[in-house]
C-alpha atoms as a PDB file:
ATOM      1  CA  UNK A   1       8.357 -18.292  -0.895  1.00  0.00           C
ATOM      2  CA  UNK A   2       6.968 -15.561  -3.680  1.00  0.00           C
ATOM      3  CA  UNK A   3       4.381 -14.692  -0.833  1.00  0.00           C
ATOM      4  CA  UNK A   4       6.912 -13.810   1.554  1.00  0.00           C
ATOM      5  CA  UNK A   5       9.168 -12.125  -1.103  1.00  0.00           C
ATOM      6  CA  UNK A   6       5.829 -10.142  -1.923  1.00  0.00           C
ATOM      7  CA  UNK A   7       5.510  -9.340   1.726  1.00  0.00           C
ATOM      8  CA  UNK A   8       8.894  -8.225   2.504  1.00  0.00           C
ATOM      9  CA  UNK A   9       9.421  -5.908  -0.972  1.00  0.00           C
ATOM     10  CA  UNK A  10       6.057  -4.272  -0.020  1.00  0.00           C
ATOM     11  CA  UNK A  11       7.429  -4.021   3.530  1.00  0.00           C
ATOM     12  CA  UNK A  12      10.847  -2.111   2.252  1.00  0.00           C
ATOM     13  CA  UNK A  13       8.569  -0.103   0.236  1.00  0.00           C
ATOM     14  CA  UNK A  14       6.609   1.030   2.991  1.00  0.00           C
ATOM     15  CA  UNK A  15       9.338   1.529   4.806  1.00  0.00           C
ATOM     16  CA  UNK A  16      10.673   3.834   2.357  1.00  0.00           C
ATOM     17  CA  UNK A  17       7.469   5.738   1.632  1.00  0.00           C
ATOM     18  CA  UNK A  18       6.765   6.320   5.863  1.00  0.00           C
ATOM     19  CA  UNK A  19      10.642   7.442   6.448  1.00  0.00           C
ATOM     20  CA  UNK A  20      11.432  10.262   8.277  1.00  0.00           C
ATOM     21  CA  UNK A  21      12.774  13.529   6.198  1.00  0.00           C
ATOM     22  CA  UNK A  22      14.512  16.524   6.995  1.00  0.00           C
ATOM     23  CA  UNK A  23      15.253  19.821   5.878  1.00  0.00           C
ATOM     24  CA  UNK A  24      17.462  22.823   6.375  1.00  0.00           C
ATOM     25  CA  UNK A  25      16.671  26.248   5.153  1.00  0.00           C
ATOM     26  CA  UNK A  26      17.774  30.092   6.533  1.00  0.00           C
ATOM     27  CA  UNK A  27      15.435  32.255   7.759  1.00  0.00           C
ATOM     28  CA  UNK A  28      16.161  36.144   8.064  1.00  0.00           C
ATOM     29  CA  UNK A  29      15.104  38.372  11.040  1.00  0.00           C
ATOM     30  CA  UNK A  30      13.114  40.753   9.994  1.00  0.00           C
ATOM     31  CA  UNK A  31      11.583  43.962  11.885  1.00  0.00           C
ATOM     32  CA  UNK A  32       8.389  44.277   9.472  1.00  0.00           C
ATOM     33  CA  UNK A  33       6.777  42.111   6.699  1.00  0.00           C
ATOM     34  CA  UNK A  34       7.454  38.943   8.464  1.00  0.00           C
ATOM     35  CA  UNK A  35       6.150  36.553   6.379  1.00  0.00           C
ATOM     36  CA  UNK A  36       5.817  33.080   8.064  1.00  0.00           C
ATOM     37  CA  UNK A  37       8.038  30.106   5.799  1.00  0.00           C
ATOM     38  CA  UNK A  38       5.955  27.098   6.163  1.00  0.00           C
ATOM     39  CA  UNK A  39       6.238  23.397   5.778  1.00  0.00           C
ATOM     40  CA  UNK A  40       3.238  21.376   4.745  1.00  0.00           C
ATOM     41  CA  UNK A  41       2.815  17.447   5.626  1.00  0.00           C
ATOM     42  CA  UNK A  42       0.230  15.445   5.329  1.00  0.00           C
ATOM     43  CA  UNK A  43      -0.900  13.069   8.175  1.00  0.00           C
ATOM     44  CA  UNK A  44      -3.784  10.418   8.856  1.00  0.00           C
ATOM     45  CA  UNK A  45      -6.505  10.784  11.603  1.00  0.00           C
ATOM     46  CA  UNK A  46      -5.181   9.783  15.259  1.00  0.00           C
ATOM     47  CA  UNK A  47      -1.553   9.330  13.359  1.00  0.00           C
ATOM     48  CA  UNK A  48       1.570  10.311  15.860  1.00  0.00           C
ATOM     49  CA  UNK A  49       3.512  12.972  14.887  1.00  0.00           C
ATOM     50  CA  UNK A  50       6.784  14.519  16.074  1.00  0.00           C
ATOM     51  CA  UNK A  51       8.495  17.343  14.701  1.00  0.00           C
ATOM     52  CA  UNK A  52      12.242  17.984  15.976  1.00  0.00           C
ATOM     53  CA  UNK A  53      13.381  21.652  15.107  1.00  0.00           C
ATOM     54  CA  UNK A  54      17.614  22.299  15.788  1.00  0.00           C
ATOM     55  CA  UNK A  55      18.165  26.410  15.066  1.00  0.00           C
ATOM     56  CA  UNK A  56      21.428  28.136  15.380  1.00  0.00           C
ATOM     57  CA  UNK A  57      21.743  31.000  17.818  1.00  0.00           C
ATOM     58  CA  UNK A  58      20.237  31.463  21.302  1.00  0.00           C
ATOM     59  CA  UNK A  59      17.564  33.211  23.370  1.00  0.00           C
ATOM     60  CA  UNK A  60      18.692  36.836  23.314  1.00  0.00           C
ATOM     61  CA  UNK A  61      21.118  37.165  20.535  1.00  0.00           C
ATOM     62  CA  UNK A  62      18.661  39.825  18.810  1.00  0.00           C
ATOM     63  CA  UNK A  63      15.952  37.423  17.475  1.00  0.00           C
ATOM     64  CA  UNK A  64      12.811  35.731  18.297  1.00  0.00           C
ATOM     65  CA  UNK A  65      12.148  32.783  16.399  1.00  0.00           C
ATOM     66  CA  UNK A  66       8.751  31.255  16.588  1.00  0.00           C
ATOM     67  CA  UNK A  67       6.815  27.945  15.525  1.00  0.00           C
ATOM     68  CA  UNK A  68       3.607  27.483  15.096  1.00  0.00           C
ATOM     69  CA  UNK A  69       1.475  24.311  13.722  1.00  0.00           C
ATOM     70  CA  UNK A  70      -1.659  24.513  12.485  1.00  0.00           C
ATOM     71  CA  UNK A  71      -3.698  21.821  10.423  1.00  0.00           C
ATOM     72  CA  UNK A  72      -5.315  22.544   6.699  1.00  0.00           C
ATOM     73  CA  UNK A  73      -8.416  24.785   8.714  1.00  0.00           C
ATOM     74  CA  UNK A  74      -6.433  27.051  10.684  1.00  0.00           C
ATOM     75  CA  UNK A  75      -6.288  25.222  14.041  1.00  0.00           C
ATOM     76  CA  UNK A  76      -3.853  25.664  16.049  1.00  0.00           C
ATOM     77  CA  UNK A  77      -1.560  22.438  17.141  1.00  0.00           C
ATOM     78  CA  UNK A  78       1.258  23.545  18.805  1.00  0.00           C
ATOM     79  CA  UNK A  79       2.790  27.285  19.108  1.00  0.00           C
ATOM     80  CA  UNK A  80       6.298  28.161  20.646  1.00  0.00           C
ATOM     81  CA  UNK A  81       8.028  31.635  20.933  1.00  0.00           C
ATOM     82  CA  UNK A  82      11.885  32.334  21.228  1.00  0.00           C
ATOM     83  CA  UNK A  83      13.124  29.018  20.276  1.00  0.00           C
ATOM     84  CA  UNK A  84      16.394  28.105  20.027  1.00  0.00           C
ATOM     85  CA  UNK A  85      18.235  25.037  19.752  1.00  0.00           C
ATOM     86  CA  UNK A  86      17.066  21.573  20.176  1.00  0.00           C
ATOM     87  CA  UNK A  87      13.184  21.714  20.083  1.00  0.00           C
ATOM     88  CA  UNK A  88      11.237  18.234  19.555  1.00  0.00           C
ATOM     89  CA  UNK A  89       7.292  18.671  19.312  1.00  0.00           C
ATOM     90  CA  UNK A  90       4.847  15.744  19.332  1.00  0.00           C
ATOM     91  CA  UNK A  91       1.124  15.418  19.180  1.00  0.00           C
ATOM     92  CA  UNK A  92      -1.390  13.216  17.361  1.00  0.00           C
ATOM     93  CA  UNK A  93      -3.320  14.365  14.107  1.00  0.00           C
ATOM     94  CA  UNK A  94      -7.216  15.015  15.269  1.00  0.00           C
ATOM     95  CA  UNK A  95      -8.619  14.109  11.463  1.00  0.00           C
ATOM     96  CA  UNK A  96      -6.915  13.261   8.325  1.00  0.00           C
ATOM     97  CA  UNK A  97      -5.748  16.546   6.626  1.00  0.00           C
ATOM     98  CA  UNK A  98      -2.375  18.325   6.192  1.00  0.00           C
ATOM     99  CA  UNK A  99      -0.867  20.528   8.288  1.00  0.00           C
ATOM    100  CA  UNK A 100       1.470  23.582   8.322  1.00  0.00           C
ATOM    101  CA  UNK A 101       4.884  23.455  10.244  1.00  0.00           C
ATOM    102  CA  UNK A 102       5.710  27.669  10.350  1.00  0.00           C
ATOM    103  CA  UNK A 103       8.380  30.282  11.620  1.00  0.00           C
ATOM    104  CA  UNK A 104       8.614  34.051  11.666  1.00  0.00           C
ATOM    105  CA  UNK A 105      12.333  34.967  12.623  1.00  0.00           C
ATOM    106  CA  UNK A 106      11.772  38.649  14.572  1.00  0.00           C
ATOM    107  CA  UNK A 107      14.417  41.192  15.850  1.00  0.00           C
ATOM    108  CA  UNK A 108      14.331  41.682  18.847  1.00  0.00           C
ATOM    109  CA  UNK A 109      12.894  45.404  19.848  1.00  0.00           C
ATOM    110  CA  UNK A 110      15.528  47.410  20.610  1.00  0.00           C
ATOM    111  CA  UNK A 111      18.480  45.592  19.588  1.00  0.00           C
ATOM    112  CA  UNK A 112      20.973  46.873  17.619  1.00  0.00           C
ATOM    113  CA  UNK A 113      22.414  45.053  14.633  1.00  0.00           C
ATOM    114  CA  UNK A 114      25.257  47.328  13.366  1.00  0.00           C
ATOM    115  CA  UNK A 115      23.936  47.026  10.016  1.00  0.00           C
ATOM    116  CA  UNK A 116      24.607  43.346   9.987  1.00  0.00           C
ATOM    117  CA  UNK A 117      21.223  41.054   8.721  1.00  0.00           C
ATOM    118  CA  UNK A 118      20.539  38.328  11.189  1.00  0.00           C
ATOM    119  CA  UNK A 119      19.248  35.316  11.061  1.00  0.00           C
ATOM    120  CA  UNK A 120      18.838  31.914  12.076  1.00  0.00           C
ATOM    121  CA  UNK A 121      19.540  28.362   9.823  1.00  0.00           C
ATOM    122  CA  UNK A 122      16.892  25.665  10.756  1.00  0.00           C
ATOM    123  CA  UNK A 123      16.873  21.610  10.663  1.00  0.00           C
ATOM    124  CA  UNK A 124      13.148  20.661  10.616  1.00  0.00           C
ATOM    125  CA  UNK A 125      13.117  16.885  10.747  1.00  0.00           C
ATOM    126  CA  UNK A 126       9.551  15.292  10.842  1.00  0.00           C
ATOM    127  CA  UNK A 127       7.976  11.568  11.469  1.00  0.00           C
ATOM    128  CA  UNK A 128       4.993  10.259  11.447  1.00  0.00           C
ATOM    129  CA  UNK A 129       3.197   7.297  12.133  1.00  0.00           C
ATOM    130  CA  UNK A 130       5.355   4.106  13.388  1.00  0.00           C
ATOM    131  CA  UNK A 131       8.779   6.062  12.580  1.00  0.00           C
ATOM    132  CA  UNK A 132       7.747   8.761  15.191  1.00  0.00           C
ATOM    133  CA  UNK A 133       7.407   6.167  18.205  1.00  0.00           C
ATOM    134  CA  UNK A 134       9.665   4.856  20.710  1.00  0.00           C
ATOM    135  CA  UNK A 135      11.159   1.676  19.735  1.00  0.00           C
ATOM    136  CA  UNK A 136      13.872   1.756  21.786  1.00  0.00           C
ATOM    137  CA  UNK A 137      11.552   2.416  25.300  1.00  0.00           C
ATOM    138  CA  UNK A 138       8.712  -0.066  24.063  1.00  0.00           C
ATOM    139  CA  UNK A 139      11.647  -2.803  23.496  1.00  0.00           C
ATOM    140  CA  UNK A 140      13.089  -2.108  26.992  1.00  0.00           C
ATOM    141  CA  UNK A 141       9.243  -1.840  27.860  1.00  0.00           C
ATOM    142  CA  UNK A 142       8.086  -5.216  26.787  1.00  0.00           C
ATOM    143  CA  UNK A 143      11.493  -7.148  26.647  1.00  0.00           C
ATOM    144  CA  UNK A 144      11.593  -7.340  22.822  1.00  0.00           C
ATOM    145  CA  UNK A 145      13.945  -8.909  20.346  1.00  0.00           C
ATOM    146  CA  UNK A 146      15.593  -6.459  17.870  1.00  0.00           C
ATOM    147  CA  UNK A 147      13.735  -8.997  15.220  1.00  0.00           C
ATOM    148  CA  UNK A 148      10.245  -8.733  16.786  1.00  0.00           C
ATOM    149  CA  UNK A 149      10.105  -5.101  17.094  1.00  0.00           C
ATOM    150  CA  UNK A 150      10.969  -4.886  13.259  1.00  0.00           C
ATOM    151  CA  UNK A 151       8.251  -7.056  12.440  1.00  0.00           C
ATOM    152  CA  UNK A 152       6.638  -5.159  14.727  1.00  0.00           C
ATOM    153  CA  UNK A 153       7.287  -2.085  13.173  1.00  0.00           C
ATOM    154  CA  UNK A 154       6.654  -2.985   9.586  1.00  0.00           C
ATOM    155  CA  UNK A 155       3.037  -4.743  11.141  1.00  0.00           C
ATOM    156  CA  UNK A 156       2.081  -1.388  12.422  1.00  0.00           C
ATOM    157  CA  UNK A 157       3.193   0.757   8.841  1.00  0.00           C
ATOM    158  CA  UNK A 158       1.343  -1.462   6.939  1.00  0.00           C
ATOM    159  CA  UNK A 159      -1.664  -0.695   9.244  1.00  0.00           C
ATOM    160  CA  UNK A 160      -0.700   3.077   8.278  1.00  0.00           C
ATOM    161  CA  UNK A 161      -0.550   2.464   4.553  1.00  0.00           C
ATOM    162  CA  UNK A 162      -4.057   0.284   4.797  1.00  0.00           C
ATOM    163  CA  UNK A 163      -5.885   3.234   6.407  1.00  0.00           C
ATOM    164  CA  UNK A 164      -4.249   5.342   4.036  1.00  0.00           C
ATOM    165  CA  UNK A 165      -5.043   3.549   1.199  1.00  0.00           C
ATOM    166  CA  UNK A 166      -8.850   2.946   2.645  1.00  0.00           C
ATOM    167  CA  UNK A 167      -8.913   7.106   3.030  1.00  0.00           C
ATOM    168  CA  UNK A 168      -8.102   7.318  -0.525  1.00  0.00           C
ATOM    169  CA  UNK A 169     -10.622   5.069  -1.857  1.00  0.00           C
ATOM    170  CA  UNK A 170     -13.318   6.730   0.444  1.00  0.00           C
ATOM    171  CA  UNK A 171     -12.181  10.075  -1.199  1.00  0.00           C
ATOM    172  CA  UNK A 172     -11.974   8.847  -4.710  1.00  0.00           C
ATOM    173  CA  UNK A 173     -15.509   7.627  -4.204  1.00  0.00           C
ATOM    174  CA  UNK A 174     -16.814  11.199  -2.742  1.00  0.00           C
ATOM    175  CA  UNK A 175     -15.108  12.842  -5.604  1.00  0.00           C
ATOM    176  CA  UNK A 176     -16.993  10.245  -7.995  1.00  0.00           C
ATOM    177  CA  UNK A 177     -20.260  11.110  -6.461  1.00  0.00           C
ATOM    178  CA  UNK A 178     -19.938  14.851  -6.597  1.00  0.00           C
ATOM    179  CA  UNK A 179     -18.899  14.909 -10.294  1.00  0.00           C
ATOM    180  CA  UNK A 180     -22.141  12.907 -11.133  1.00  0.00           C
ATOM    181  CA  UNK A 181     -24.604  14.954  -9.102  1.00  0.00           C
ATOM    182  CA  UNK A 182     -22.744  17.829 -11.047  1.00  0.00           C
ATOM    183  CA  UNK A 183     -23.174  15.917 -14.181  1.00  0.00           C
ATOM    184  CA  UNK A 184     -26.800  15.545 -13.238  1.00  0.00           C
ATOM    185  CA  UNK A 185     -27.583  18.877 -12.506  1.00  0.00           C
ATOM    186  CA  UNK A 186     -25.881  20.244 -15.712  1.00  0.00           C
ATOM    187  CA  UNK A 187     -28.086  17.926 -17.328  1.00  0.00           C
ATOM    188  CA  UNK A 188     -30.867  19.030 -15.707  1.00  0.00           C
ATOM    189  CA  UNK A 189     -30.405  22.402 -16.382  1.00  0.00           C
ATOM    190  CA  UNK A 190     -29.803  22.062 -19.848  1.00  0.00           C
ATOM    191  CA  UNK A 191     -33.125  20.532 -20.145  1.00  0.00           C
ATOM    192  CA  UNK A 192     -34.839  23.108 -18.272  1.00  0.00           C
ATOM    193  CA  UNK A 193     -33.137  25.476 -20.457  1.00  0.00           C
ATOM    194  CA  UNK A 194     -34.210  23.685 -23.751  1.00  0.00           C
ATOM    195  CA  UNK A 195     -37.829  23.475 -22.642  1.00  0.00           C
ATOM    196  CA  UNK A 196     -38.011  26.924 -21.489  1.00  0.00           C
ATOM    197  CA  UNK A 197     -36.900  27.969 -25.164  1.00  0.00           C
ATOM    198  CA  UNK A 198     -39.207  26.069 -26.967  1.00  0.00           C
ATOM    199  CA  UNK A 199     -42.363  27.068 -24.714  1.00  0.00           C
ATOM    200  CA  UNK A 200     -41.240  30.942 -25.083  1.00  0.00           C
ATOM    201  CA  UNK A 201     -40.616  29.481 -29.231  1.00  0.00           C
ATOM    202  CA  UNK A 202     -44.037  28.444 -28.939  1.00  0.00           C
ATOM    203  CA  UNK A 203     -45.842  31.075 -27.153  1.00  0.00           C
ATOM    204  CA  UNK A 204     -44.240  33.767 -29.687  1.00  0.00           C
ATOM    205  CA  UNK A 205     -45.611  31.885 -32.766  1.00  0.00           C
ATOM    206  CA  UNK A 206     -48.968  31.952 -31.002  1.00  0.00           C
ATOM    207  CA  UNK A 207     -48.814  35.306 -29.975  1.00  0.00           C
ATOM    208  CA  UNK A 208     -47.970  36.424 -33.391  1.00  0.00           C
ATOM    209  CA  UNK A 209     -50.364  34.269 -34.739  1.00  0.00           C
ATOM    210  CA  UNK A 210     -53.335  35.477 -32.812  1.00  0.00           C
ATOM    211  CA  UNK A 211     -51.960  39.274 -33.576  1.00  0.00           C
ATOM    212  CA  UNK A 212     -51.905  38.658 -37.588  1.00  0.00           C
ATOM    213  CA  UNK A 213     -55.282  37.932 -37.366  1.00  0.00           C
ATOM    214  CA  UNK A 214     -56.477  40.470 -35.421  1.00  0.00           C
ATOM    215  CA  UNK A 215     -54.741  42.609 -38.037  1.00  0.00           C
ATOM    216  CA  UNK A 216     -56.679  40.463 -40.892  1.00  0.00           C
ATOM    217  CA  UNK A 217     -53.038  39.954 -42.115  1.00  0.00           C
ATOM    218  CA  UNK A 218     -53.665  36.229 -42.298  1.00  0.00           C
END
């Protein structure tokens, strides 16, 4: 009985932790000095992702909206130019890194504003993982009970939070090693240092030594 409450408070947990989110933020046309506004996530190797953009406006009201995805080292995921509307991206992570979700809001060349500054308000919803599949088609799919494709569900996000957990021990154990070989090189440098001093300590008082006496000081 504790077991199983265990199980299932870990399993709302998880559930919590892998939900989808959302946001909504206004982007500005601009002619010049269009800086992208980006979105970061982060996402596990071979993870499912889908990324479901709604924008107000429409193709040819003056701007170009664009999106492009790209992962922590510039790669390109996904790109799309004069969005608007409903626009639902998916694609699966290639490594385990974060990526960038960005738009540049252009005017259009040539069109006339009347002074007025344009611009278009975004809903960027993202999911990841189990939240981003299906559920619906694989229960029609496989002829599942609502029940088993919640356990189902919750099996598969606990596989997510496993790996995750298994990435961050991996990390925590390359970050370990790297700050003892920097340790050990520190150390070894200080004791290169030290022993450097006190042969160039020792060659001076020799020197000197040798240069007294050839003076018939000493």
């Amino acid at each position: 009985m504790v077991g199983m409450r265990a199980y299932t408070l870990l399993a709302l947990l998880f559930v919590y932790m892998n939900a989808a989110w959302a946001l909504r933020f206004e982007i500005p046309a601009m002619s010049h000095n269009n800086e992208p506004q980006c979105v970061r996530e982060f996402v596990s190797d071979g993870q499912l992702v889908v990324v479901t953009v709604n924008s107000s406006g429409r193709v040819g009201d003056g701007q170009i909206l664009s999106l492009k995805i790209t992962n922590a080292d510039g790669d390109e995921y996904r790109r799309k130019d004069d969005i608007a509307g409903n626009v639902k991206i998916a694609f699966s992570a290639h490594e385990t890194s974060s990526f960038d979700i960005c738009f540049t809001n252009r005017l259009q060349p040539g069109y006339s504003a009347n002074g007025r500054q344009l611009s278009r308000e975004i809903e960027l919803e993202v999911e990841a993982g189990a939240n981003a599949r299906d559920w619906n088609a694989i229960q029609s799919a496989e002829k599942l009970k609502p029940s088993e494709v919640q356990l189902r569900k919750v099996d598969e996000m606990l596989d997510e939070i496993i790996n995750e957990l298994e990435y961050l021990i991996s990390r925590e154990q390359r970050l370990r090693n790297t700050n003892e070989s920097t340790n050990r090189r520190v150390r070894n440098f200080f004791i290169a240092g030290l022993f450097l001093l006190v042969s160039v300590g020792v060659y001076q008082i020799h020197y000197l030594r040798n240069y007294f006496k050839s003076k018939h000081i000493l």
